[in-house]
PDB file of N, CA and C in Angstrom:
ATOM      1  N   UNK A   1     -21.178  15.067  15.444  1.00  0.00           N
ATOM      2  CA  UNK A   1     -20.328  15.038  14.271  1.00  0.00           C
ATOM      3  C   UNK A   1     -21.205  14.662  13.077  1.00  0.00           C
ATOM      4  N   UNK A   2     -21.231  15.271  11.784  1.00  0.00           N
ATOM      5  CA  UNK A   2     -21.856  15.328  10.731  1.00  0.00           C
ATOM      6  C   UNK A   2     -20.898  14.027  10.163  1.00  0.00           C
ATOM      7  N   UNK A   3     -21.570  13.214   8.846  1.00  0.00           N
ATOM      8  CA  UNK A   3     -21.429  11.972   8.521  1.00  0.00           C
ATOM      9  C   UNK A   3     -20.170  12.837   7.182  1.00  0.00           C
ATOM     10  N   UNK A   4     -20.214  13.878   6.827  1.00  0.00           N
ATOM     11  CA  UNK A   4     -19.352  14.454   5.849  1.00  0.00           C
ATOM     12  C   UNK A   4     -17.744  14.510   6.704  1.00  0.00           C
ATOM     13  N   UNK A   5     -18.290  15.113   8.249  1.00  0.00           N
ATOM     14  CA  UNK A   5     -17.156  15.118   9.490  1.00  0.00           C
ATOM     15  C   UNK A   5     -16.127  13.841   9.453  1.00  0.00           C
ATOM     16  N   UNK A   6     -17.242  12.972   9.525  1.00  0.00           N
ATOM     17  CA  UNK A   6     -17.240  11.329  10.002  1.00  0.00           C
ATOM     18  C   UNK A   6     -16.123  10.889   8.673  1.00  0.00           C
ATOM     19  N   UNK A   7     -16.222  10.940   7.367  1.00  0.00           N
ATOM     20  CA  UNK A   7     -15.691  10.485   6.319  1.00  0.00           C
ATOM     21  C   UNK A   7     -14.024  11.167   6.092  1.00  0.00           C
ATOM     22  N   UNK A   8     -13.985  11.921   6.867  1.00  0.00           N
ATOM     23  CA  UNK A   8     -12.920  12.870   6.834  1.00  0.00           C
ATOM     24  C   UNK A   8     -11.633  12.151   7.688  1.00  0.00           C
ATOM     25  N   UNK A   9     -11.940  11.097   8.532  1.00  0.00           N
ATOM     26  CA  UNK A   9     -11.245  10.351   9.666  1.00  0.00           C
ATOM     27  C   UNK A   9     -10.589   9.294   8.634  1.00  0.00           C
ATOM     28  N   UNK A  10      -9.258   8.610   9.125  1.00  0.00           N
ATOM     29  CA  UNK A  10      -8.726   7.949   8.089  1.00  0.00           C
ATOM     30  C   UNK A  10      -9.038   6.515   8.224  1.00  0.00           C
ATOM     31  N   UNK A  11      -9.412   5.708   8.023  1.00  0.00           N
ATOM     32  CA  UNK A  11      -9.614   4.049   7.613  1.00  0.00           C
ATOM     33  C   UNK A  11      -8.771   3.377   7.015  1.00  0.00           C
ATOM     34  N   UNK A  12      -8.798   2.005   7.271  1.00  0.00           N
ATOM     35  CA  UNK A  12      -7.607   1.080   7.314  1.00  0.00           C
ATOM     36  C   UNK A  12      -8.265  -0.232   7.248  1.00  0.00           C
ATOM     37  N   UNK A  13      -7.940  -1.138   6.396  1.00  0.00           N
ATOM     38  CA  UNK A  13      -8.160  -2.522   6.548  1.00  0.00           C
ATOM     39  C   UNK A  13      -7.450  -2.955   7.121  1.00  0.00           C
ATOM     40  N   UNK A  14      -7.606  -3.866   8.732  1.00  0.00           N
ATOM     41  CA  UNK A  14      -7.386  -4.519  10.036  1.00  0.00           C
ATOM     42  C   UNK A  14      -6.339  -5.343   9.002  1.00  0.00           C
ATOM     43  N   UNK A  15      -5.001  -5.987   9.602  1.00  0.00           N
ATOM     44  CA  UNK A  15      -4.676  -6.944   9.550  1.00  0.00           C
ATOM     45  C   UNK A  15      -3.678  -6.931  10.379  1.00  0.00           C
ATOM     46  N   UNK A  16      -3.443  -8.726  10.930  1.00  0.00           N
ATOM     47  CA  UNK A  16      -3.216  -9.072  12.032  1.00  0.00           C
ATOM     48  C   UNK A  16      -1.893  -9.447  11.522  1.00  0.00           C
ATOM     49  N   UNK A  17      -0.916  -9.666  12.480  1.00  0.00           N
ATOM     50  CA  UNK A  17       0.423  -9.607  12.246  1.00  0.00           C
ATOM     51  C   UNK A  17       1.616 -10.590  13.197  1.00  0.00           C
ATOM     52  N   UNK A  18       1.636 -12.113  13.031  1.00  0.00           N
ATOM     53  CA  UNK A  18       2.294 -12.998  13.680  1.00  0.00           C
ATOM     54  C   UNK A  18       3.583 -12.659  14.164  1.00  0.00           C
ATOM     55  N   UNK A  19       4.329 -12.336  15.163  1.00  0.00           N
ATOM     56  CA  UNK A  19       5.263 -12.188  15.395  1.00  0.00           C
ATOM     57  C   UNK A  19       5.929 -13.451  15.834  1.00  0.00           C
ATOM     58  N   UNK A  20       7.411 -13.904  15.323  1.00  0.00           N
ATOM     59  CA  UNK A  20       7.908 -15.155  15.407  1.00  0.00           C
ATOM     60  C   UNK A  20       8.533 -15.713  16.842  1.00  0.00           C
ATOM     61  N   UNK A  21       7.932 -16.829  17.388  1.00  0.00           N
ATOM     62  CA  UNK A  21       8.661 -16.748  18.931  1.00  0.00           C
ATOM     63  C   UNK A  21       7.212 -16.269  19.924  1.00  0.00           C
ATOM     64  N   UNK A  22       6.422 -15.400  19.287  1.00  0.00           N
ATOM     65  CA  UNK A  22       4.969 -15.494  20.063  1.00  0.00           C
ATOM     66  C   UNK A  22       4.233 -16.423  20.466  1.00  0.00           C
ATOM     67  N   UNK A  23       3.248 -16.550  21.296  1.00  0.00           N
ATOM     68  CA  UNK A  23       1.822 -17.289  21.831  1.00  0.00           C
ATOM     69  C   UNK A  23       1.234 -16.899  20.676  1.00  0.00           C
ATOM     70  N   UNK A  24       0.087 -17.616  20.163  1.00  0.00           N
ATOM     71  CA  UNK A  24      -0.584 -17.167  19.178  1.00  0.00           C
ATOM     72  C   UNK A  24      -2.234 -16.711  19.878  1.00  0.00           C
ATOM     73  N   UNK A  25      -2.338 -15.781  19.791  1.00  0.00           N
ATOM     74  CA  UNK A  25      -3.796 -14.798  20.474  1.00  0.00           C
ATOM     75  C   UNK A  25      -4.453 -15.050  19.691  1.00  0.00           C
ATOM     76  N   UNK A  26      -5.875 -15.888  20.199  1.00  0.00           N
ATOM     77  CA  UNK A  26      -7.145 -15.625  19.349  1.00  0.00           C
ATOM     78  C   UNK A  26      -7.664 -14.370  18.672  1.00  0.00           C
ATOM     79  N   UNK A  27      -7.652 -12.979  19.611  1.00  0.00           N
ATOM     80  CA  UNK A  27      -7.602 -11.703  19.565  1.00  0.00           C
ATOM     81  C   UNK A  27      -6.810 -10.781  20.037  1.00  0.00           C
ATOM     82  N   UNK A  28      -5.814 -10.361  18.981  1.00  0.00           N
ATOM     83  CA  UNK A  28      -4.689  -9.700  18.803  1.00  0.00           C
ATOM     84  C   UNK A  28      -5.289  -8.056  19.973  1.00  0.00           C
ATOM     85  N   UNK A  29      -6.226  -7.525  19.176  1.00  0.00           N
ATOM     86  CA  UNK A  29      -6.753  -6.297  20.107  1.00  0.00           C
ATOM     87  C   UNK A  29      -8.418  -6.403  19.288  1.00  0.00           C
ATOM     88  N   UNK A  30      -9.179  -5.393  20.592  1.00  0.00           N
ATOM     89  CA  UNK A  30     -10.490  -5.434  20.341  1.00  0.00           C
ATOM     90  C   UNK A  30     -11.247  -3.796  19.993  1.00  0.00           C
ATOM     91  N   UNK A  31     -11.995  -4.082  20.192  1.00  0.00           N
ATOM     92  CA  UNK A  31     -12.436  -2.722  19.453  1.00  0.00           C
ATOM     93  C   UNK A  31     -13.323  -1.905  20.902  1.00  0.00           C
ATOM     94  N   UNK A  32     -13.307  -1.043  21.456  1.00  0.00           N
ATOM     95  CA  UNK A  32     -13.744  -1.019  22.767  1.00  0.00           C
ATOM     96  C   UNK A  32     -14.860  -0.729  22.873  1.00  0.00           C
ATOM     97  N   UNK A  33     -15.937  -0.534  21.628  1.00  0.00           N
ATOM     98  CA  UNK A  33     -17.113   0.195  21.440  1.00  0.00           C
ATOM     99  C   UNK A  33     -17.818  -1.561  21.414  1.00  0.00           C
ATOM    100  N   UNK A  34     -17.960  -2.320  20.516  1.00  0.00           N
ATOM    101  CA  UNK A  34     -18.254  -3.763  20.554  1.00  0.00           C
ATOM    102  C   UNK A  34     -18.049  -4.420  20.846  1.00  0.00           C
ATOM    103  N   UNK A  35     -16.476  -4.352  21.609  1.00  0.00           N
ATOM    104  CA  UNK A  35     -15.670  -5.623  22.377  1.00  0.00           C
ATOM    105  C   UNK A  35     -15.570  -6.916  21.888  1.00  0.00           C
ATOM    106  N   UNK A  36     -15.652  -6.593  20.636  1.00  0.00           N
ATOM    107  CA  UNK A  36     -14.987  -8.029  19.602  1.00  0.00           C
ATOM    108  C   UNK A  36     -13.528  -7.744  19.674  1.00  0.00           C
ATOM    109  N   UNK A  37     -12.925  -8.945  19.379  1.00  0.00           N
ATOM    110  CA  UNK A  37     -11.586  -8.610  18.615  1.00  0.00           C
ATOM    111  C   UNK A  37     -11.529  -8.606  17.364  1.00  0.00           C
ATOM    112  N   UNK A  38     -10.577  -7.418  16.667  1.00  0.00           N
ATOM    113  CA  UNK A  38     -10.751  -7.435  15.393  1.00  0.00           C
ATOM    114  C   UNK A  38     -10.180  -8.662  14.022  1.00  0.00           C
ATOM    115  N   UNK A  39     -10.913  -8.429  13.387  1.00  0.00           N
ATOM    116  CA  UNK A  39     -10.282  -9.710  12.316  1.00  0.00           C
ATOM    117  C   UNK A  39      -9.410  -9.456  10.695  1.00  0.00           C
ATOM    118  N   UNK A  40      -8.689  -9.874  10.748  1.00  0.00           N
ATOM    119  CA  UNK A  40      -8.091  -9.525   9.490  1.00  0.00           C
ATOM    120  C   UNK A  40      -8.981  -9.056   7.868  1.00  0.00           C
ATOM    121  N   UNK A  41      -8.819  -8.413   7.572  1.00  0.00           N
ATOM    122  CA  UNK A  41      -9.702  -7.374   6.502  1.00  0.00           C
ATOM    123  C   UNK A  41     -10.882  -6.563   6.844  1.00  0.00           C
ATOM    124  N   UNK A  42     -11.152  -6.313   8.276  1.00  0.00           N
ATOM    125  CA  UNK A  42     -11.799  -5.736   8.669  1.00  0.00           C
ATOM    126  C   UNK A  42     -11.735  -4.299   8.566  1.00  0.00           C
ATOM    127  N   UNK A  43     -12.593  -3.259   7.936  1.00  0.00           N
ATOM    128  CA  UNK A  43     -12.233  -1.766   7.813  1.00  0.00           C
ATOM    129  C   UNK A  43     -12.156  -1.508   9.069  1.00  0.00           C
ATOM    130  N   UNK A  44     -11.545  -0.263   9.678  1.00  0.00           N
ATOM    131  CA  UNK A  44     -11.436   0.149  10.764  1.00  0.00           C
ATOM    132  C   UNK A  44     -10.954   2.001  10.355  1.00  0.00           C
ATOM    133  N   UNK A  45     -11.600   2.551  11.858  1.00  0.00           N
ATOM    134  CA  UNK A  45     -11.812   3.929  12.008  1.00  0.00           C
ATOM    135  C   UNK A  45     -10.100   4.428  12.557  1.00  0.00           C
ATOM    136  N   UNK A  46      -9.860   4.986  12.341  1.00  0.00           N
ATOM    137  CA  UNK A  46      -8.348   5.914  12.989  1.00  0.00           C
ATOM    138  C   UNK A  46      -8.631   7.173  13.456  1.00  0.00           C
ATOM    139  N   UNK A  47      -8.931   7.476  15.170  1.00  0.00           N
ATOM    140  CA  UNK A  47      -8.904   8.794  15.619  1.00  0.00           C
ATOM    141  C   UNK A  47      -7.644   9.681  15.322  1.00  0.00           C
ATOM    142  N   UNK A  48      -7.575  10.883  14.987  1.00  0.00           N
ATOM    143  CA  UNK A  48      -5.914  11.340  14.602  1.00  0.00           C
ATOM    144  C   UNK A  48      -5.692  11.880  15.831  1.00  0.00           C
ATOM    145  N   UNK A  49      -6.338  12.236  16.823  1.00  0.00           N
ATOM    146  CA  UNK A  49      -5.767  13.467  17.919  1.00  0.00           C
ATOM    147  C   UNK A  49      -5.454  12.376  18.664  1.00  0.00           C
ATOM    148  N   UNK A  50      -6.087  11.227  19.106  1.00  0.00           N
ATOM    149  CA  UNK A  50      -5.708  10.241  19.987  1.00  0.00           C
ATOM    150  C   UNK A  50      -4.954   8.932  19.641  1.00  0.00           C
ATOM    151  N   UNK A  51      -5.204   8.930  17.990  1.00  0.00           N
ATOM    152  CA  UNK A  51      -4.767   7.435  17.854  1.00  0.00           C
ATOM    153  C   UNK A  51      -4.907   5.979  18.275  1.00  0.00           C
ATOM    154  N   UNK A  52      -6.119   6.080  18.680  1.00  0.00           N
ATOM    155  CA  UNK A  52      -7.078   4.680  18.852  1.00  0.00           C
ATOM    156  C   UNK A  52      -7.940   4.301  17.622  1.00  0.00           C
ATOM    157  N   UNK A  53      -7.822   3.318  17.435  1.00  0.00           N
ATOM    158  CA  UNK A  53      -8.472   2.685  16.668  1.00  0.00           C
ATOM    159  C   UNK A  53      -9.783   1.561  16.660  1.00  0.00           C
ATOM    160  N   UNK A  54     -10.850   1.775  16.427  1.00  0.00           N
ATOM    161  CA  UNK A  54     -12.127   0.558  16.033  1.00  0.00           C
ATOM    162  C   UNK A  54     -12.338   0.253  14.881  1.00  0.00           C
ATOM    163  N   UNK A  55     -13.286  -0.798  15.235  1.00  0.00           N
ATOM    164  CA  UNK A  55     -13.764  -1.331  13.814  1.00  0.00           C
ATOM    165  C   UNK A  55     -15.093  -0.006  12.935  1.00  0.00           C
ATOM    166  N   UNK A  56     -14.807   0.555  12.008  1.00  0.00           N
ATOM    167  CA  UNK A  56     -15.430   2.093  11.327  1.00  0.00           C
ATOM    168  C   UNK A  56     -16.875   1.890  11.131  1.00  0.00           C
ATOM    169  N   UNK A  57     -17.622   0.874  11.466  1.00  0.00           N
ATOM    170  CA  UNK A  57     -18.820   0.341  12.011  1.00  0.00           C
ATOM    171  C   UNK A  57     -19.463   0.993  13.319  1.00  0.00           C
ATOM    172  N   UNK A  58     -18.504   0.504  14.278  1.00  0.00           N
ATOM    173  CA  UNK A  58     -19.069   0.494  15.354  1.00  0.00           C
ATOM    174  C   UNK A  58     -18.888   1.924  15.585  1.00  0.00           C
ATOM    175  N   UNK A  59     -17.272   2.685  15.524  1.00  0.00           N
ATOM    176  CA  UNK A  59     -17.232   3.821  16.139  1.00  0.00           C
ATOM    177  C   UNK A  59     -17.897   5.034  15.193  1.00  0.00           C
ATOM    178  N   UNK A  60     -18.561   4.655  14.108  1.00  0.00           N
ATOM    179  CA  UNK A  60     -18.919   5.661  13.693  1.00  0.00           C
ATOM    180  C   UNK A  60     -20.634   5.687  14.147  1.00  0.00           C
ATOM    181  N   UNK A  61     -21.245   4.880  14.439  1.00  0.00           N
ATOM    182  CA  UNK A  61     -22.314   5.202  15.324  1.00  0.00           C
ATOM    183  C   UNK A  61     -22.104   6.184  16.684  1.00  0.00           C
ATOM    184  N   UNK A  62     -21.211   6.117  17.448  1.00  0.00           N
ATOM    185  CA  UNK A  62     -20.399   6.124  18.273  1.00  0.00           C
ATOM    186  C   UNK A  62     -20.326   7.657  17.954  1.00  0.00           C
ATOM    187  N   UNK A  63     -19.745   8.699  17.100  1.00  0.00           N
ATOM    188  CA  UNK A  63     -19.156   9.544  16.830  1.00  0.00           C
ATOM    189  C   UNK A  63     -20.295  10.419  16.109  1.00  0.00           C
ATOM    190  N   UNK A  64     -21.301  10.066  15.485  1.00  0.00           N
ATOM    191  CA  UNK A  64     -22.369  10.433  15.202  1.00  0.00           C
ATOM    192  C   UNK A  64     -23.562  10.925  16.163  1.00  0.00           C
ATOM    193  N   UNK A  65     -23.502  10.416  17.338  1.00  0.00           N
ATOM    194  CA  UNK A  65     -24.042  11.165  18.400  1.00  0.00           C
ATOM    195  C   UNK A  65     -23.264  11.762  19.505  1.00  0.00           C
ATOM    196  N   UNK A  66     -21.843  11.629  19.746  1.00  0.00           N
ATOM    197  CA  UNK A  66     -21.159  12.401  20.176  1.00  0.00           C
ATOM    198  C   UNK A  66     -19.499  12.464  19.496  1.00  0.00           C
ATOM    199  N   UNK A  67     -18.872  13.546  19.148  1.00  0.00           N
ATOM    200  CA  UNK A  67     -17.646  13.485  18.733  1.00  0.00           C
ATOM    201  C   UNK A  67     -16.824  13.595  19.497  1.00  0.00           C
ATOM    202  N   UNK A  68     -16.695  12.642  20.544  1.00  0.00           N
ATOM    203  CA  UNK A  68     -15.353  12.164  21.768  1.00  0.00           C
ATOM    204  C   UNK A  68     -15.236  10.415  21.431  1.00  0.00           C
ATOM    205  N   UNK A  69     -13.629  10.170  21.483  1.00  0.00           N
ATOM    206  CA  UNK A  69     -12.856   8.743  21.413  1.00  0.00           C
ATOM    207  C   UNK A  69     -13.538   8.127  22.366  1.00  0.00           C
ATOM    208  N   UNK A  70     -13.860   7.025  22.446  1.00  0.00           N
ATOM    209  CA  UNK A  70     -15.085   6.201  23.663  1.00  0.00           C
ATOM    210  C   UNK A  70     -13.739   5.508  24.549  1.00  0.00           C
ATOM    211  N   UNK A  71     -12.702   5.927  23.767  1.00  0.00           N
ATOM    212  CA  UNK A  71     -11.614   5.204  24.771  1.00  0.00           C
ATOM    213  C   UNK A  71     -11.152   6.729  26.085  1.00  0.00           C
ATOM    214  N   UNK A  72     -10.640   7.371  24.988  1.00  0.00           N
ATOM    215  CA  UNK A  72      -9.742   8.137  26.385  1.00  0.00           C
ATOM    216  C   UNK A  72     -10.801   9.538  26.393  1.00  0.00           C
ATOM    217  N   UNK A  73     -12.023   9.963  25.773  1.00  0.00           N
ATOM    218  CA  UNK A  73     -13.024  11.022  25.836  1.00  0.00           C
ATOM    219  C   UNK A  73     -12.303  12.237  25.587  1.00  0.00           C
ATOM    220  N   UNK A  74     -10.769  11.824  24.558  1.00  0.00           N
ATOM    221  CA  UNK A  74     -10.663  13.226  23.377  1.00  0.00           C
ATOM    222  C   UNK A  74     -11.227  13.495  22.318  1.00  0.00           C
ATOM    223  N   UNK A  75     -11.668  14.696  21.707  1.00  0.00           N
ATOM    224  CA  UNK A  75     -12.119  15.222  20.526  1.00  0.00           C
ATOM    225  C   UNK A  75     -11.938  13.998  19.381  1.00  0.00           C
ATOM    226  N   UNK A  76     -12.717  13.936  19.217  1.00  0.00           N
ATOM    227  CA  UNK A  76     -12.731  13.205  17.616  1.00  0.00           C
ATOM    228  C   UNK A  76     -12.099  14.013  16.226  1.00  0.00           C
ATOM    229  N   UNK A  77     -12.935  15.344  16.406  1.00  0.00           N
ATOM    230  CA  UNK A  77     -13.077  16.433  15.734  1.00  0.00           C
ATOM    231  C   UNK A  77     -12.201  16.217  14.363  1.00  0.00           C
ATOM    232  N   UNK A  78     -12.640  16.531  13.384  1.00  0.00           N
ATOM    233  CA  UNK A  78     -11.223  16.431  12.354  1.00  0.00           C
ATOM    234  C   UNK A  78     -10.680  18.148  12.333  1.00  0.00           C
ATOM    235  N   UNK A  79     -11.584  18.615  12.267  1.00  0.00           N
ATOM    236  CA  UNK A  79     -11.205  20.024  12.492  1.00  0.00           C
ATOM    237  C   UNK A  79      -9.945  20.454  13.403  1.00  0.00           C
ATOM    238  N   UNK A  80     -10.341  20.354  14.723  1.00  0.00           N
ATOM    239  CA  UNK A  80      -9.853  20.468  15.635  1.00  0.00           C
ATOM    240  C   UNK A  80      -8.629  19.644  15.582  1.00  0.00           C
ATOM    241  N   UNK A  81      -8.476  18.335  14.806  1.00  0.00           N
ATOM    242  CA  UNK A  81      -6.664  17.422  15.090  1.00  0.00           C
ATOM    243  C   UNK A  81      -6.716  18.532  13.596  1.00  0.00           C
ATOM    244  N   UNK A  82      -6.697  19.602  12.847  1.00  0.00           N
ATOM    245  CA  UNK A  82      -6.057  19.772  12.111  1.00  0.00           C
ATOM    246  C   UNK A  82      -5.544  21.148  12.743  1.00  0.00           C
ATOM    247  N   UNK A  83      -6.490  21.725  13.749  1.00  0.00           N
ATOM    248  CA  UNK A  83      -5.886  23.119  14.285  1.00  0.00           C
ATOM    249  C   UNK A  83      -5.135  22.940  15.399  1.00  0.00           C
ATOM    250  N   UNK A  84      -5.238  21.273  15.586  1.00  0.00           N
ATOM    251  CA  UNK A  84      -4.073  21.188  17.029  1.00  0.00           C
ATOM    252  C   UNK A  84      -2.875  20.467  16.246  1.00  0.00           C
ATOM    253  N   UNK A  85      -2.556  20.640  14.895  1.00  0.00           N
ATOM    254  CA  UNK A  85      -1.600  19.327  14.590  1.00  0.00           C
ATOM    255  C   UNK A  85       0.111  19.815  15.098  1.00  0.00           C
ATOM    256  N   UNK A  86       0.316  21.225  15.185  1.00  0.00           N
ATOM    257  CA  UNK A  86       1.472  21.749  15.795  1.00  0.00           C
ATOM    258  C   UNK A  86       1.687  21.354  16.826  1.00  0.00           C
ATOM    259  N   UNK A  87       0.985  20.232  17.675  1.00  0.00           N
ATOM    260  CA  UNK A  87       0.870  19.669  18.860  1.00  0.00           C
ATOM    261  C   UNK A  87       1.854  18.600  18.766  1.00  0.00           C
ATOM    262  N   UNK A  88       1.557  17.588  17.372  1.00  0.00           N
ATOM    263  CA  UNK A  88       2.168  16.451  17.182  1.00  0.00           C
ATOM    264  C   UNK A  88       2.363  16.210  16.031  1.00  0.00           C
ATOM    265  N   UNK A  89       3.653  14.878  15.679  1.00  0.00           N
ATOM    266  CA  UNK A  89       3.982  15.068  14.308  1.00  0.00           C
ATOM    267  C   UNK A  89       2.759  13.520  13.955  1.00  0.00           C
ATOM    268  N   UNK A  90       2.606  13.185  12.850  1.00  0.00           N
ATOM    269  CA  UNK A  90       2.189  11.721  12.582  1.00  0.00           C
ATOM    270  C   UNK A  90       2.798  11.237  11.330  1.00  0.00           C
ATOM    271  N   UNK A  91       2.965  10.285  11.394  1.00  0.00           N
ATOM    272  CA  UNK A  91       3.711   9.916  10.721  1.00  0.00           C
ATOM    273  C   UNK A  91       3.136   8.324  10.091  1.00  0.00           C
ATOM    274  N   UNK A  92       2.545   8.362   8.831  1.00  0.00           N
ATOM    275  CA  UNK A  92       1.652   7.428   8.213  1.00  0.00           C
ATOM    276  C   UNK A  92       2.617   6.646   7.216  1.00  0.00           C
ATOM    277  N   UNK A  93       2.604   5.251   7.318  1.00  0.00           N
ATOM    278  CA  UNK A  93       3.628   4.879   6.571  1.00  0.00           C
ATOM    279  C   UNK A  93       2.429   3.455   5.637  1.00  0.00           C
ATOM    280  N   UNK A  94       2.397   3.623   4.376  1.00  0.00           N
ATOM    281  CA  UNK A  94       1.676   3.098   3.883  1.00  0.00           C
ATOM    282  C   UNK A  94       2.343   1.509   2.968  1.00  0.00           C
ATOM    283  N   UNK A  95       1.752   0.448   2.475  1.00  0.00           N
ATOM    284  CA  UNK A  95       2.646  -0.496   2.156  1.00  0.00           C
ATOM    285  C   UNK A  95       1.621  -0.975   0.905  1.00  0.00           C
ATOM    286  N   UNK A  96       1.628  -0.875   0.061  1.00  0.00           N
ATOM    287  CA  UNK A  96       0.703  -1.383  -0.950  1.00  0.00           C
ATOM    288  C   UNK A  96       1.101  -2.658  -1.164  1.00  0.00           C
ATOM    289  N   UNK A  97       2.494  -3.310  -0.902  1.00  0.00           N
ATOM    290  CA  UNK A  97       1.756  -4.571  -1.413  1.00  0.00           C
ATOM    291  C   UNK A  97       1.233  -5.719  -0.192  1.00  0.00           C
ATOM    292  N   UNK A  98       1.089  -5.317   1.031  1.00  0.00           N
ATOM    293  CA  UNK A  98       0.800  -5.788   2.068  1.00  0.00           C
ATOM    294  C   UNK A  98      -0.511  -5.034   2.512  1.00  0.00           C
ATOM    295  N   UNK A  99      -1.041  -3.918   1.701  1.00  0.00           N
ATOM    296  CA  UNK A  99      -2.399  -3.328   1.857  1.00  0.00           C
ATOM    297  C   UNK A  99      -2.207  -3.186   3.462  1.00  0.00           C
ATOM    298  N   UNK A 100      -1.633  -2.774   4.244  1.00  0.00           N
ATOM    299  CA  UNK A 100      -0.970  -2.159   5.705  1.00  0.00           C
ATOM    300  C   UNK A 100      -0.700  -0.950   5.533  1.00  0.00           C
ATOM    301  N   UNK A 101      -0.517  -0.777   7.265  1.00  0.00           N
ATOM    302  CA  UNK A 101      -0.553   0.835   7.461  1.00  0.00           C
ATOM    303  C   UNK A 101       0.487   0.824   8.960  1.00  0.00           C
ATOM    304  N   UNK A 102       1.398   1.872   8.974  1.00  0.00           N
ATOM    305  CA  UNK A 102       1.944   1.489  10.497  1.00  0.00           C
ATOM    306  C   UNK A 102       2.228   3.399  10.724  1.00  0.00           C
ATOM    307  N   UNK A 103       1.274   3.437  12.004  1.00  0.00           N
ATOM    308  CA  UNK A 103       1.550   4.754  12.155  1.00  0.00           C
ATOM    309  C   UNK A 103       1.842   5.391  13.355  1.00  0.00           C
ATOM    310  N   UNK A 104       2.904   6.432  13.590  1.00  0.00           N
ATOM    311  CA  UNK A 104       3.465   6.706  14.995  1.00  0.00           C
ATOM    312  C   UNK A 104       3.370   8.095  14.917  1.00  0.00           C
ATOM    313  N   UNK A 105       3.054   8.591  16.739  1.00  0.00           N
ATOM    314  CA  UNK A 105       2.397   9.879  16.896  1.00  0.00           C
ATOM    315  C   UNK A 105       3.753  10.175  17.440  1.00  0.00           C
ATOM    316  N   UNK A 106       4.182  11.670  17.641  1.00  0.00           N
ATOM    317  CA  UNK A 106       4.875  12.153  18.234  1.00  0.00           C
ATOM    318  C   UNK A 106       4.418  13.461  18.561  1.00  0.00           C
ATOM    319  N   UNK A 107       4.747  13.486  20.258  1.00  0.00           N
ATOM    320  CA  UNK A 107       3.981  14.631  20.397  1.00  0.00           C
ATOM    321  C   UNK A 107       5.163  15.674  20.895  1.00  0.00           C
ATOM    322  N   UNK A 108       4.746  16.778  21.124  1.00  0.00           N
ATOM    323  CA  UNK A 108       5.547  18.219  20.994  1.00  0.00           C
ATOM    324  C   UNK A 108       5.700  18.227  22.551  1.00  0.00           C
ATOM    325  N   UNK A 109       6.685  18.056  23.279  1.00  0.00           N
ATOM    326  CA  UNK A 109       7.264  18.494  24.333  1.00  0.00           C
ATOM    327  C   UNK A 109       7.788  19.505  24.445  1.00  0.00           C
ATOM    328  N   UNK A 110       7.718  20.767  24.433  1.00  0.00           N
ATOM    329  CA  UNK A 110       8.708  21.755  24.994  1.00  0.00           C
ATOM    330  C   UNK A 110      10.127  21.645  23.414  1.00  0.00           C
ATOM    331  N   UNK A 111       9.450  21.667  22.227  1.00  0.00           N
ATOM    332  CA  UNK A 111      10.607  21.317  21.514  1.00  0.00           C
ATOM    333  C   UNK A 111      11.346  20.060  20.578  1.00  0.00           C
ATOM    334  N   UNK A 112      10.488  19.047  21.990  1.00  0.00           N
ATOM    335  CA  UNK A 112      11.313  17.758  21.549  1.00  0.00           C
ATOM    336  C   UNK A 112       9.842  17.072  21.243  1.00  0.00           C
ATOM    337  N   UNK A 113      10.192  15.877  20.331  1.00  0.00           N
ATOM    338  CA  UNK A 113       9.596  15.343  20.237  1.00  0.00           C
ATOM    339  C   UNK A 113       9.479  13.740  20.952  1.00  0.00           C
ATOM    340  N   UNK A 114       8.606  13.546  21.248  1.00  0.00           N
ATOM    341  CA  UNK A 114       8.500  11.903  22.008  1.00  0.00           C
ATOM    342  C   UNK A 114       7.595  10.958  21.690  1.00  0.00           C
TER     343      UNK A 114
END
């Protein structure tokens, strides 16, 4: 994957999110390429065909010598999630004053979506 490829993937500043009535987790989730957990304002990478997420550090080394998710070994490709997007809907919901992002895939069953 070319670094022009690479810039084309969407990014997100990490932030962590207390839910009330929870355990409180040192590390909410980790990044599977560095195996840190991530930290609040941390940029982070967004695969679109798979929807995993790292810290845009690590996985873009990662994606620069091969363009497969190091999690589930789908296409990275931006190309390719734009010629497969009839596959699935996405649905990006943005929050400016919480600088957040909450996003849900739905994929094409036979019609339906799930």
């Amino acid at each position: 994957m070319s670094r022009e490829e690479l810039e084309k993937l969407p990014c997100f500043d990490f932030k962590a999110k207390e839910i009330k009535g929870a355990t409180p987790s040192p590390s909410p989730a980790d990044c599977a390429v560095c195996l840190e957990g991530f930290k609040a304002g941390e940029k982070c990478r967004l695969l679109p065909l798979c929807c995993h997420s790292f810290h845009a550090e690590c996985v873009d080394m990662w994606l620069l010598r091969t363009a497969l998710c190091p999690i589930c070994r789908g296409s990275a490709d931006f190309n390719r999630a734009v010629e497969e997007s009839s596959r699935y809907v996405m649905l990006l919901l943005g929050f400016a004053e919480t600088n957040s992002i909450i996003l849900f895939c739905f994929w094409n069953r036979g019609g339906y979506f799930t």
